[in-house]
C-alpha atoms as a PDB file:
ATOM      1  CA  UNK A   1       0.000   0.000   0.000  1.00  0.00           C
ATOM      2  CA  UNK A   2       1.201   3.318   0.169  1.00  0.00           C
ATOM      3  CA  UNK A   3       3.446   4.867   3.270  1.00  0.00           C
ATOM      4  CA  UNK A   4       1.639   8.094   3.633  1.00  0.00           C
ATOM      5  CA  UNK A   5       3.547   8.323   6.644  1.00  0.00           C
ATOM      6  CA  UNK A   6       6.849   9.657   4.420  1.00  0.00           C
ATOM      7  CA  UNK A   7       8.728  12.216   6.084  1.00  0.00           C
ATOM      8  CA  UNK A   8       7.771  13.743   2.680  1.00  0.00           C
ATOM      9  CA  UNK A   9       4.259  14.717   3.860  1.00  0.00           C
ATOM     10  CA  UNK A  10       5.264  16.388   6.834  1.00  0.00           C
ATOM     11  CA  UNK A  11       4.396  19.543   6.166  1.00  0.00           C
ATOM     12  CA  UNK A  12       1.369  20.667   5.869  1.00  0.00           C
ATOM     13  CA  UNK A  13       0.735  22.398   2.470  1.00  0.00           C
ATOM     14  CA  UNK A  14       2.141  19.205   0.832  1.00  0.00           C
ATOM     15  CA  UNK A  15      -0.688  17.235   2.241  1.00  0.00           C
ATOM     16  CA  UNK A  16      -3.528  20.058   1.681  1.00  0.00           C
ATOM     17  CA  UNK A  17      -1.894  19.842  -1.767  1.00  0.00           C
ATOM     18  CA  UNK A  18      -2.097  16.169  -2.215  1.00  0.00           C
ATOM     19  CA  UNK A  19      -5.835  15.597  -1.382  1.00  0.00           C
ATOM     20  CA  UNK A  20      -6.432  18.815  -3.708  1.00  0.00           C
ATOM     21  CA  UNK A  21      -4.377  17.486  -6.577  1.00  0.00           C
ATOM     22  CA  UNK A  22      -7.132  14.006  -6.152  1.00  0.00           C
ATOM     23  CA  UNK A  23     -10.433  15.603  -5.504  1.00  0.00           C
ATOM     24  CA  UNK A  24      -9.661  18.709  -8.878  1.00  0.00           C
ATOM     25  CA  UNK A  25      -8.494  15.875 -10.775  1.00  0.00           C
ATOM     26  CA  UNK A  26     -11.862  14.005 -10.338  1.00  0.00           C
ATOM     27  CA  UNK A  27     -13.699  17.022 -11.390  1.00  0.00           C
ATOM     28  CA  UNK A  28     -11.252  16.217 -14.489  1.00  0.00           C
ATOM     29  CA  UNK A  29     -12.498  13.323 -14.743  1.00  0.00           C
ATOM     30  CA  UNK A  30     -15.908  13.803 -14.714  1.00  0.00           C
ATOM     31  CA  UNK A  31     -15.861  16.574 -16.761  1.00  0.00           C
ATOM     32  CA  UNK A  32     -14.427  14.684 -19.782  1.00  0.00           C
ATOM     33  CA  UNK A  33     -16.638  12.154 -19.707  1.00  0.00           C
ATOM     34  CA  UNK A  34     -15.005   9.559 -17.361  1.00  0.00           C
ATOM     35  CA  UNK A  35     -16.702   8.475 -14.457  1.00  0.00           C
ATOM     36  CA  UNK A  36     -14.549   5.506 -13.609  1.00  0.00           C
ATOM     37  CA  UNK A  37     -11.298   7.337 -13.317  1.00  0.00           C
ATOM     38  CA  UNK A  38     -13.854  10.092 -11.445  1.00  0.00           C
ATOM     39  CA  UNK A  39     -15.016   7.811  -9.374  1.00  0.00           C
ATOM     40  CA  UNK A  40     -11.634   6.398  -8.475  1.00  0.00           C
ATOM     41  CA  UNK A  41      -9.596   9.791  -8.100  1.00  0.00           C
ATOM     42  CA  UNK A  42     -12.859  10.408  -5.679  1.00  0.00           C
ATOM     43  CA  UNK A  43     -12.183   7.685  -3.771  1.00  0.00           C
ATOM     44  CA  UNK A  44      -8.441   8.313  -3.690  1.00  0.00           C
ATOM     45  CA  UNK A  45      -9.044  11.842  -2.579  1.00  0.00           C
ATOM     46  CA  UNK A  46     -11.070  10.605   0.193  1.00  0.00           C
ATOM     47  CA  UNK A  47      -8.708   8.244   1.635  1.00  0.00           C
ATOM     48  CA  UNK A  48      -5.775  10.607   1.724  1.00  0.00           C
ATOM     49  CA  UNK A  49      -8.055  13.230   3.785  1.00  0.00           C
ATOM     50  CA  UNK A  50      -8.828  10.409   6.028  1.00  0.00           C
ATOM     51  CA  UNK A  51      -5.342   9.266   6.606  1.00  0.00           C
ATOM     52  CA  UNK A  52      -4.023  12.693   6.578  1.00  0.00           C
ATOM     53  CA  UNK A  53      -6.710  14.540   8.829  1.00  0.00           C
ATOM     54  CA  UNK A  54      -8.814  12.204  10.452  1.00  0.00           C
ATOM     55  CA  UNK A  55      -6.688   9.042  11.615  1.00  0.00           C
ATOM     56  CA  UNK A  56      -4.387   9.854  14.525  1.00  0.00           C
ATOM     57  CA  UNK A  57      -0.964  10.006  12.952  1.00  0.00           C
ATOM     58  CA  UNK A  58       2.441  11.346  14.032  1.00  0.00           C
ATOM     59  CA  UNK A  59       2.266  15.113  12.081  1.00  0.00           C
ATOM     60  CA  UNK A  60       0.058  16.397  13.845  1.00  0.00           C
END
């Protein structure tokens, strides 16, 4: 899976800027047509904010 604790997420902008990056590139997605990759950049987006935000983790 992926090691979103990386001392490369650290700071804070970079993961504001991650879960951005997922949830405007769904709106990419969706707005060309392709709800799949929508749907999965959607998903995506939500899982970063969750691990990022939501689950106790060691950035805080």
């Amino acid at each position: 899976m992926f090691n979103l604790d990386h001392p490369f997420f650290r700071p804070l902008w970079k993961r504001i800027a991650t879960v951005f990056v997922c949830f405007a590139w769904a709106v990419v997605e969706y707005m060309n047509g392709n709800p799949l990759w929508g749907m999965f950049f959607l998903g995506l987006g939500a899982f970063v904010f969750f691990q990022f935000f939501l689950k106790n983790n060691t950035f805080k």
